[in-house]
C-alpha atoms as a PDB file:
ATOM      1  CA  UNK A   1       0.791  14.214  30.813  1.00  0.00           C
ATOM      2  CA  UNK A   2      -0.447  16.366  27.415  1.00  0.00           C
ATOM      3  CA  UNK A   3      -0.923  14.791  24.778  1.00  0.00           C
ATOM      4  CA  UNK A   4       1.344  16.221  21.624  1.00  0.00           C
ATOM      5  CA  UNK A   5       0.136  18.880  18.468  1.00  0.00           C
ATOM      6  CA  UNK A   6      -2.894  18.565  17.304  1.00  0.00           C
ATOM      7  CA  UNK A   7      -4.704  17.865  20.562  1.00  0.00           C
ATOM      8  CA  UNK A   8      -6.552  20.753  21.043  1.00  0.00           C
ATOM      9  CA  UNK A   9      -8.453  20.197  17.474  1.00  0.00           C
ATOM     10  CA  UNK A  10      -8.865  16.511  17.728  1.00  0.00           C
ATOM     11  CA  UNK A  11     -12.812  17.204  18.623  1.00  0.00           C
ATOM     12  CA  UNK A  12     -15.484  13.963  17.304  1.00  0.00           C
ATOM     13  CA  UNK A  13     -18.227  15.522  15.126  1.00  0.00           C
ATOM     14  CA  UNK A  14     -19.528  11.781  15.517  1.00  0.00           C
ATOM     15  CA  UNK A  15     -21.008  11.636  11.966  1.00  0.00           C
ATOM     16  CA  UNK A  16     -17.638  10.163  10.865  1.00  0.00           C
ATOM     17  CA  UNK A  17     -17.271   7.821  13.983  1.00  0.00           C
ATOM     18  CA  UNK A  18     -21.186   6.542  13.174  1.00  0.00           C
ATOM     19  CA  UNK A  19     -19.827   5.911   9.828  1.00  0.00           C
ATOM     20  CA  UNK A  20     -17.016   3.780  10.803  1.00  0.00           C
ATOM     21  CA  UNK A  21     -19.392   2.161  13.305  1.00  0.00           C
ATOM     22  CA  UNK A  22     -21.915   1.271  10.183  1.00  0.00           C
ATOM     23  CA  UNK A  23     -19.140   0.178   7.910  1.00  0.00           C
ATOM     24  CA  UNK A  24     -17.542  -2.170  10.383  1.00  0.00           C
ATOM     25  CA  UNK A  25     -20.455  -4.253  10.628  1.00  0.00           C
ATOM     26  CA  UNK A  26     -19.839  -6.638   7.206  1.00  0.00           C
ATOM     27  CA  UNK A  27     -15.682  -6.355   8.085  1.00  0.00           C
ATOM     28  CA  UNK A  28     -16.582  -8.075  11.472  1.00  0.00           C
ATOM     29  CA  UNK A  29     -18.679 -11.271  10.247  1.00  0.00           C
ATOM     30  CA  UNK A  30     -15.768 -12.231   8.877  1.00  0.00           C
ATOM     31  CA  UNK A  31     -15.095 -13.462  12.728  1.00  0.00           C
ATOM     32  CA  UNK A  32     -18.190 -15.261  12.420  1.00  0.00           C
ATOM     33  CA  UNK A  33     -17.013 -18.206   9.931  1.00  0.00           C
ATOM     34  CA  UNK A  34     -14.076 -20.559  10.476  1.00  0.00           C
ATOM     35  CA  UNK A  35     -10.887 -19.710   9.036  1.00  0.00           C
ATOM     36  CA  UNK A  36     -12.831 -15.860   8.518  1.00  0.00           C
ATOM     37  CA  UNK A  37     -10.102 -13.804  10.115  1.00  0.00           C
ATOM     38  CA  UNK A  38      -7.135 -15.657   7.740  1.00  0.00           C
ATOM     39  CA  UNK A  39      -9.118 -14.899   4.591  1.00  0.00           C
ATOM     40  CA  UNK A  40      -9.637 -11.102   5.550  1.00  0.00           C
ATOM     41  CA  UNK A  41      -6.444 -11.145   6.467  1.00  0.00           C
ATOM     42  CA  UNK A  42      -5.334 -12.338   2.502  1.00  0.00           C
ATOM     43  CA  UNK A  43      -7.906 -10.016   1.391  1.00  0.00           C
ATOM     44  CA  UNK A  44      -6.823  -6.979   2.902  1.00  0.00           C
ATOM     45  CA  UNK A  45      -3.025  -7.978   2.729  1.00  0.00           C
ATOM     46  CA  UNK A  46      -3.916  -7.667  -1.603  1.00  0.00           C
ATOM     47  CA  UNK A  47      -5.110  -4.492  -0.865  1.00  0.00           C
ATOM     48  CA  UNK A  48      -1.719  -3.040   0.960  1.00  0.00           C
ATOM     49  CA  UNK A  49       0.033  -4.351  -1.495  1.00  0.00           C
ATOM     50  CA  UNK A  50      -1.807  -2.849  -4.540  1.00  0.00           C
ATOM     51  CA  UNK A  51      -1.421   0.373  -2.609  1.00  0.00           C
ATOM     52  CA  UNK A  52       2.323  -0.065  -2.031  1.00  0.00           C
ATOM     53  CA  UNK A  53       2.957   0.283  -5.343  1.00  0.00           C
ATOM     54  CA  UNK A  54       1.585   3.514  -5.831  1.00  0.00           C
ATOM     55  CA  UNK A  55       3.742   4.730  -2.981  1.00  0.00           C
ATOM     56  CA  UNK A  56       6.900   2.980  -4.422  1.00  0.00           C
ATOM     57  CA  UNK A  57       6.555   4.951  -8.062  1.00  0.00           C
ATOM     58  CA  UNK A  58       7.482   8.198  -5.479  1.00  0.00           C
ATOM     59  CA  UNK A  59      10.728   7.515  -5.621  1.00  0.00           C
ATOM     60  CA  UNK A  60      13.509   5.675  -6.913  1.00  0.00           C
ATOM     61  CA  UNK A  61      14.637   4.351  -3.669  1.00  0.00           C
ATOM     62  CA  UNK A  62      11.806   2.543  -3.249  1.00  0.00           C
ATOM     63  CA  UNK A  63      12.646  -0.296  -5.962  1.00  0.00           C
ATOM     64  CA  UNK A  64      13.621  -2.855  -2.632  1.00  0.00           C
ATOM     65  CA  UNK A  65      10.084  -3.141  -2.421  1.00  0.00           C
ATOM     66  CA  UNK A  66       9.196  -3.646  -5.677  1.00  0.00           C
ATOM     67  CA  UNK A  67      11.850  -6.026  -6.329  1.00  0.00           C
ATOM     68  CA  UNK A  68      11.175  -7.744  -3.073  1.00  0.00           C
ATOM     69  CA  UNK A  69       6.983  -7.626  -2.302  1.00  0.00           C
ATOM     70  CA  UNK A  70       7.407 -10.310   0.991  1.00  0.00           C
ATOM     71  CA  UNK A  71       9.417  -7.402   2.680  1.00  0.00           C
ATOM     72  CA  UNK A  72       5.961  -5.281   2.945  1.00  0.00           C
ATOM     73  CA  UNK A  73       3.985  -8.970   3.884  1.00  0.00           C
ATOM     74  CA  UNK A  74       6.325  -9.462   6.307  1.00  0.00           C
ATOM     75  CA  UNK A  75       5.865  -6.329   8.226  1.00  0.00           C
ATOM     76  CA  UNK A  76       2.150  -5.602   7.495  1.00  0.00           C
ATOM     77  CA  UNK A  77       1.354  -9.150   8.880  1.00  0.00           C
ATOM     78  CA  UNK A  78       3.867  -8.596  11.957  1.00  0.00           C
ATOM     79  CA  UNK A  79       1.973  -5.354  12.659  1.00  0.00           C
ATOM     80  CA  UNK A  80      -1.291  -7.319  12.985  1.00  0.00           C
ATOM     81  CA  UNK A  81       0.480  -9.812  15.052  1.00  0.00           C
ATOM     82  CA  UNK A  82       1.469  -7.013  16.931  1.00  0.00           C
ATOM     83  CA  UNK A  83      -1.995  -5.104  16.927  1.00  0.00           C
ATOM     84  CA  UNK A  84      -3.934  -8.076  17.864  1.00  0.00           C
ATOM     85  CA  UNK A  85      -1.236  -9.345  20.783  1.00  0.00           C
ATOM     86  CA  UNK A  86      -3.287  -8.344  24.638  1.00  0.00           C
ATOM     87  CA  UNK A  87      -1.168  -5.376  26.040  1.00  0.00           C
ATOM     88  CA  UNK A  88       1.081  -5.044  23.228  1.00  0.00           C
ATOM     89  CA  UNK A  89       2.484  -1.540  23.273  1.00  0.00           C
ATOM     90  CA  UNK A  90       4.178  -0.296  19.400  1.00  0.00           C
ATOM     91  CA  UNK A  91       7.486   2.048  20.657  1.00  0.00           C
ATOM     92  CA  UNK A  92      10.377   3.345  18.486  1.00  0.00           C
ATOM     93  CA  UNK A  93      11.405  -0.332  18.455  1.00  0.00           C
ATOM     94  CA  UNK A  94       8.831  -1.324  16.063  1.00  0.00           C
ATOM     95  CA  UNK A  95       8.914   1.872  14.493  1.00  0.00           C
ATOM     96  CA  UNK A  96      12.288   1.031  13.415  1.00  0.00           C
ATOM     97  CA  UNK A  97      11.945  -2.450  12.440  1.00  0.00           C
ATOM     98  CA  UNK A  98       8.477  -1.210  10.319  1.00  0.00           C
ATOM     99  CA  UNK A  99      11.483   1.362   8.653  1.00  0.00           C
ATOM    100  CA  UNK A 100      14.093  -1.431   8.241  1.00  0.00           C
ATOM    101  CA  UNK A 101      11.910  -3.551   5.896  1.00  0.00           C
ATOM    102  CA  UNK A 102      12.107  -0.406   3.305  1.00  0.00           C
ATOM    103  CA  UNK A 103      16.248  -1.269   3.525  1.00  0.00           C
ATOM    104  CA  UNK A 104      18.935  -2.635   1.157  1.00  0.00           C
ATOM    105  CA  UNK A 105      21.432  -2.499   3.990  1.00  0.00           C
ATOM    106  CA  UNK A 106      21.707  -4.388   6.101  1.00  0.00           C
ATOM    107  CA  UNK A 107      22.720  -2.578   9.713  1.00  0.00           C
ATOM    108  CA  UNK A 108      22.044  -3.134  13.587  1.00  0.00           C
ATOM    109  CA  UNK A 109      22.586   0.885  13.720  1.00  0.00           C
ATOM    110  CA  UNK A 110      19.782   3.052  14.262  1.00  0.00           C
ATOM    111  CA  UNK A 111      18.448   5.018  11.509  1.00  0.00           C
ATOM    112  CA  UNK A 112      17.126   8.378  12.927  1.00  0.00           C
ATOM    113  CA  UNK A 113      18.064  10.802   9.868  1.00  0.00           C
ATOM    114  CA  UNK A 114      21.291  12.848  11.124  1.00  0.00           C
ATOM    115  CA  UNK A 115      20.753  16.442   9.505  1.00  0.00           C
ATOM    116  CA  UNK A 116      17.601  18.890   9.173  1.00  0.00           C
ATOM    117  CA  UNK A 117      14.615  17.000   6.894  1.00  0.00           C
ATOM    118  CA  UNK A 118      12.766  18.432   3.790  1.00  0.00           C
ATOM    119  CA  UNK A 119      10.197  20.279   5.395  1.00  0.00           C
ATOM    120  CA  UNK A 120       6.750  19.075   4.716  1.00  0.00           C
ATOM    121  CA  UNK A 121       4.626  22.694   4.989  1.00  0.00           C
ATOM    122  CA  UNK A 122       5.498  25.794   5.976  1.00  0.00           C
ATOM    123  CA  UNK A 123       4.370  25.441   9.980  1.00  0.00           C
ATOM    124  CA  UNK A 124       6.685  22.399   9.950  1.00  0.00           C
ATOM    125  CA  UNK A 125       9.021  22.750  12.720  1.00  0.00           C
ATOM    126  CA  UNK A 126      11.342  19.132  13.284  1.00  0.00           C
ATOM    127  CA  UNK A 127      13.030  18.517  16.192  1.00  0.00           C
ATOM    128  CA  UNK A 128      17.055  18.110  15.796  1.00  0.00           C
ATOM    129  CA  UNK A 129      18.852  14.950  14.987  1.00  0.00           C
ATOM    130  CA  UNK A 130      20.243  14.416  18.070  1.00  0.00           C
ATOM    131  CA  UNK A 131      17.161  15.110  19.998  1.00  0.00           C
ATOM    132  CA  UNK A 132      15.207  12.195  18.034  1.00  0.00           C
ATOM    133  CA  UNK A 133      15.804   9.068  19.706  1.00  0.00           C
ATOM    134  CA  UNK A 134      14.090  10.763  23.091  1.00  0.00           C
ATOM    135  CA  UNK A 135      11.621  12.677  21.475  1.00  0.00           C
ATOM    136  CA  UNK A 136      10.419   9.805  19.694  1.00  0.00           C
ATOM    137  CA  UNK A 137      10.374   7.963  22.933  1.00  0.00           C
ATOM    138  CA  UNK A 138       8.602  10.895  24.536  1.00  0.00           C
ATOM    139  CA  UNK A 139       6.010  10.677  21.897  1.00  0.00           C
ATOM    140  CA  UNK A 140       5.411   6.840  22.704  1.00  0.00           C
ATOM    141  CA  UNK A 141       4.986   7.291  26.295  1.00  0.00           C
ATOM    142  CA  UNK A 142       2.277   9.611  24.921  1.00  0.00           C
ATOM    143  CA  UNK A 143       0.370   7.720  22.927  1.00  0.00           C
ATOM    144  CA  UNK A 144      -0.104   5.209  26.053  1.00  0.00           C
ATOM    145  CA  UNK A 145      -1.618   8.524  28.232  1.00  0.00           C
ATOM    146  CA  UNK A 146      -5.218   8.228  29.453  1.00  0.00           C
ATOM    147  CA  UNK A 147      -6.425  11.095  27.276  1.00  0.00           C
ATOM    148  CA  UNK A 148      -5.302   9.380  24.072  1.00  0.00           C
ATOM    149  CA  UNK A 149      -6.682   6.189  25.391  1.00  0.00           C
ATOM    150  CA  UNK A 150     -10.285   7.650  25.340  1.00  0.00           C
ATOM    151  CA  UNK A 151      -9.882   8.280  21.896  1.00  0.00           C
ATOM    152  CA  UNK A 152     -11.669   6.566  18.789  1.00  0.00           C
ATOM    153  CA  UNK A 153      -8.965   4.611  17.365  1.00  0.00           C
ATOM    154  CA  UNK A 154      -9.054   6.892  13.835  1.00  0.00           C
ATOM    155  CA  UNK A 155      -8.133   9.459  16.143  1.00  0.00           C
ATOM    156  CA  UNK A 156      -5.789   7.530  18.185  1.00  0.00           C
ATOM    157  CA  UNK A 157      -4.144   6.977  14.330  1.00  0.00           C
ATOM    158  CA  UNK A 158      -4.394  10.597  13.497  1.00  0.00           C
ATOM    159  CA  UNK A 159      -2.428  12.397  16.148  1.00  0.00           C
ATOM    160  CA  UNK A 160       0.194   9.040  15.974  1.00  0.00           C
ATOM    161  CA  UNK A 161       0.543  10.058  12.450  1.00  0.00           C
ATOM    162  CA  UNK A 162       0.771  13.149  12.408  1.00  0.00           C
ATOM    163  CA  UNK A 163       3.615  13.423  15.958  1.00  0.00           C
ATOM    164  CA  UNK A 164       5.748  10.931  13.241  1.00  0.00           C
ATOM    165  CA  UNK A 165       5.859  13.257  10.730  1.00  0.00           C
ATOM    166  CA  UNK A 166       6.123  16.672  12.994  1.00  0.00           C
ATOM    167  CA  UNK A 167       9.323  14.668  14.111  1.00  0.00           C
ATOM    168  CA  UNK A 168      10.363  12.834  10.784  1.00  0.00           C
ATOM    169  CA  UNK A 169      12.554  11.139  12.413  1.00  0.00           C
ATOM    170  CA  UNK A 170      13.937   9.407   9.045  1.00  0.00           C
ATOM    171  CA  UNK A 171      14.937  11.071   6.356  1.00  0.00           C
ATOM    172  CA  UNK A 172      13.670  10.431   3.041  1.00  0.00           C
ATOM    173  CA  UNK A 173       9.859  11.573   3.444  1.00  0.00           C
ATOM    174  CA  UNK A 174       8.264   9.023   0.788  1.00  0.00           C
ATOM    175  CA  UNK A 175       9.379   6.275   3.686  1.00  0.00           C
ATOM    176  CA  UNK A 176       8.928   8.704   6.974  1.00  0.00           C
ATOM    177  CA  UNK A 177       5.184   8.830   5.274  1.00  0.00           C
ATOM    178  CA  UNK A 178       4.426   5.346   4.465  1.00  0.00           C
ATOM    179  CA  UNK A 179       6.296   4.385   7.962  1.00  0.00           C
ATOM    180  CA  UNK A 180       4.279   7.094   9.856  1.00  0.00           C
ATOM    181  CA  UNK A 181       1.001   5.471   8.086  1.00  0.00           C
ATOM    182  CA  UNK A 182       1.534   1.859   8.992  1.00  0.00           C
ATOM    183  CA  UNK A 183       2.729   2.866  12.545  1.00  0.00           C
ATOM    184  CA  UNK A 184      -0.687   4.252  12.936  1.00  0.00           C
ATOM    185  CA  UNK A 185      -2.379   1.829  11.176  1.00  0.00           C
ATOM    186  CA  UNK A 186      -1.642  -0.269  14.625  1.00  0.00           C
ATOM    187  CA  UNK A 187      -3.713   1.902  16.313  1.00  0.00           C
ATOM    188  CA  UNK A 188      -7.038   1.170  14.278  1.00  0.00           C
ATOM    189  CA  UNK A 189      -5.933  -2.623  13.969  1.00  0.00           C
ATOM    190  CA  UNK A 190      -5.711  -3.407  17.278  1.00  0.00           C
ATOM    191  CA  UNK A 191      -9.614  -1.905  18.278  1.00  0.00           C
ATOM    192  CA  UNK A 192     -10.605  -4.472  15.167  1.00  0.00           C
ATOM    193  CA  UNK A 193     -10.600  -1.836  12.452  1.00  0.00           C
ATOM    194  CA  UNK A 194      -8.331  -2.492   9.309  1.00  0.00           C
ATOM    195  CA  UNK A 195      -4.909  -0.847   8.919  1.00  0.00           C
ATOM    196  CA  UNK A 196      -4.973   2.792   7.074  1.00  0.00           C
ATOM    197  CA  UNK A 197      -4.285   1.418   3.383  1.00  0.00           C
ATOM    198  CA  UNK A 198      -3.355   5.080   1.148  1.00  0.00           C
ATOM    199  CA  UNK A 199      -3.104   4.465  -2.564  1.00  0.00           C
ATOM    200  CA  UNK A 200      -0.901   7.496  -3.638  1.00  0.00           C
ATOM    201  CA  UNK A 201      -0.723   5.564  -7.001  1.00  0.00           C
ATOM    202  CA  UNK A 202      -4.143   7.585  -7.697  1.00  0.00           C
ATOM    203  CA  UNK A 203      -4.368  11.003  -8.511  1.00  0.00           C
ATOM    204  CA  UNK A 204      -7.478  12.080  -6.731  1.00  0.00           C
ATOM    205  CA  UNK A 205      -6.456  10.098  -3.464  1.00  0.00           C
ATOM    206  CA  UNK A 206      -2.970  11.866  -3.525  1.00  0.00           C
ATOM    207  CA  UNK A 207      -4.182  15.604  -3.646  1.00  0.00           C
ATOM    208  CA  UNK A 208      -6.974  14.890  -1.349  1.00  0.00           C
ATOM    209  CA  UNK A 209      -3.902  13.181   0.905  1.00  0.00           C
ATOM    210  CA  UNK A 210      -1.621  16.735   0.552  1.00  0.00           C
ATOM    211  CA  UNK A 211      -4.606  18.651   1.232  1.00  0.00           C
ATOM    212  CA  UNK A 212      -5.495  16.938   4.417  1.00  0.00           C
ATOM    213  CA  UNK A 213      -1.751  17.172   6.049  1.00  0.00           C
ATOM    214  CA  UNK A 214      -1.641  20.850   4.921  1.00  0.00           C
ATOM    215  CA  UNK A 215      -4.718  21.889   6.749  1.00  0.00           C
ATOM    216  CA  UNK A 216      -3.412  19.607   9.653  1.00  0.00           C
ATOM    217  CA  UNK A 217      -0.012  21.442   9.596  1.00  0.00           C
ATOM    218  CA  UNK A 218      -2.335  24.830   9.927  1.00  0.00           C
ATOM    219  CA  UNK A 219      -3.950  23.008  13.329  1.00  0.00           C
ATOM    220  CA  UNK A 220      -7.341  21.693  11.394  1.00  0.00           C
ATOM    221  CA  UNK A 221      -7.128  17.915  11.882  1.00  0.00           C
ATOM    222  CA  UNK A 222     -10.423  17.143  10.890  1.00  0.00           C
ATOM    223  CA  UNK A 223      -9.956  17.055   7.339  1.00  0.00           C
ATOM    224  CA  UNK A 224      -7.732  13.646   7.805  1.00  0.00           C
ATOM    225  CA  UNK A 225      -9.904  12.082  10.364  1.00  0.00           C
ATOM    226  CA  UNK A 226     -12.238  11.887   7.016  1.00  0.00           C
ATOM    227  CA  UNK A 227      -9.832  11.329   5.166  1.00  0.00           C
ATOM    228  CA  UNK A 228      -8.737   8.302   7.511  1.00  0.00           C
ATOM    229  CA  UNK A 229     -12.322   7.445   7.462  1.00  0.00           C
ATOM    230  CA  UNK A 230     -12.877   7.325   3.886  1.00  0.00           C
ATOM    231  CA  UNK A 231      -9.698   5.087   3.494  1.00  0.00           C
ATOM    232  CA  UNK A 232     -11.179   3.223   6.642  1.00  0.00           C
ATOM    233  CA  UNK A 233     -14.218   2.240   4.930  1.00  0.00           C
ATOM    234  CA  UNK A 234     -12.977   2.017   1.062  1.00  0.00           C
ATOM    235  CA  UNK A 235     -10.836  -0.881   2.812  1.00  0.00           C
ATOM    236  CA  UNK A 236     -14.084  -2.684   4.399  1.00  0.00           C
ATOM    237  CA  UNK A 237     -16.094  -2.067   0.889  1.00  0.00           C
ATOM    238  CA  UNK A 238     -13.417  -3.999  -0.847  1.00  0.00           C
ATOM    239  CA  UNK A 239     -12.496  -6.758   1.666  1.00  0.00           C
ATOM    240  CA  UNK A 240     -16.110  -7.178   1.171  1.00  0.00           C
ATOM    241  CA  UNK A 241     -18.138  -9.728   3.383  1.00  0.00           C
ATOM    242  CA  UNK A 242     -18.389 -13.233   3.780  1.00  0.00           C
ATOM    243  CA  UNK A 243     -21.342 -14.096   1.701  1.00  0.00           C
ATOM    244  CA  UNK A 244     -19.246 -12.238  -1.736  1.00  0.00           C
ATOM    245  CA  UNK A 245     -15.943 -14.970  -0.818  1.00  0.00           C
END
């Protein structure tokens, strides 16, 4: 089975991937000390939720979180319950729970957006409404193909990302983005990396962001593998090591 968009592009240049491999290697003595993993876990959790906020200032429907900051450490910690669990495969179940903690309502009904969504570049071509519960399912049974399997887990998270937004299966697109990102933050959680934290709340990090998913709109996917990888290894810097606790 192909894999979806983007495959074709997703090529290692392995100077990123050494990176990562450098950067990792303070994040993982944290599973050297007793009780290490619970206070990275509180570490990083302070991190998401600094970030959050930038993301909620995007729009005004995103008050609930504000108002309401153990909806996001609900579902961040569930998704490294998830990520850590043996075998544990993430479908358009727990994409839709992820999308349910952004919610005031309170509704068994799905939430796959109903009419055409704001189109997020030029190139961007979304499936219809009523098409979106099997393509999304499509695009799970996917993500579990050998191909993607070989993958480095940034760009396991990349082309994850990236399928949820060519969908957008929800509509607003502040939430279809920040749902997309923590959906693919399972990805890199569950190979032992941290989630993909994205703190839109600063200038410089949102442009670079935009510019990123319009070159990977154009087919050039490489610019947000770095980017990934920069957020990647900001989040190890300031989780920091056991020695600065």
């Amino acid at each position: 089975m192909e894999l979806p968009i983007f495959q074709d592009n997703l090529k290692s240049s392995g100077g990123w991937a050494e990176r990562v491999a450098r950067g990792r290697t303070g994040w993982d003595r944290w599973l050297e000390i007793p009780g290490g993993l619970e206070a990275r876990d509180q570490r990083v959790q302070q991190i998401e939720l600094r970030a959050m906020h930038g993301w909620a200032a995007l729009a005004e429907e995103e008050e609930a979180f504000r108002r309401d900051p153990d909806r996001l450490r609900e579902i961040t910690a569930r998704l490294r319950e998830w990520a850590r669990e043996p075998g544990k495969v993430f479908g358009a179940e727990q994409l839709l729970e992820v999308y349910r903690q952004g919610e005031d309502r309170q509704t068994d009904l799905p939430l796959w957006r109903t009419g055409p969504p704001p189109l997020l570049s030029p190139l961007h071509d979304p499936v219809p409404a009523a098409l979106l519960p099997r393509m999304v399912d499509l695009a799970f049974d996917w993500f579990t193909a050998e191909g993607f399997e070989e993958m480095h887990p940034l760009e396991q998270a990349t082309v994850v990302f990236l399928r949820l937004l060519d969908l957008h299966p929800f509509e607003s697109p502040v939430r279809m983005k920040r749902t997309a990102l923590l959906a693919a933050g399972f990805y890199t959680q569950r190979a032992g990396l941290p989630p993909l934290i994205v703190d839109l709340g600063e200038p410089e990090v949102s442009t670079r962001f935009d510019q990123a998913l319009e070159a990977a709109f154009r087919m050039l996917t490489q610019p947000l593998i770095e980017f990934f990888t920069e957020a990647t290894l900001r989040t190890t810097a300031e989780a920091g090591e056991p020695e600065s606790v």
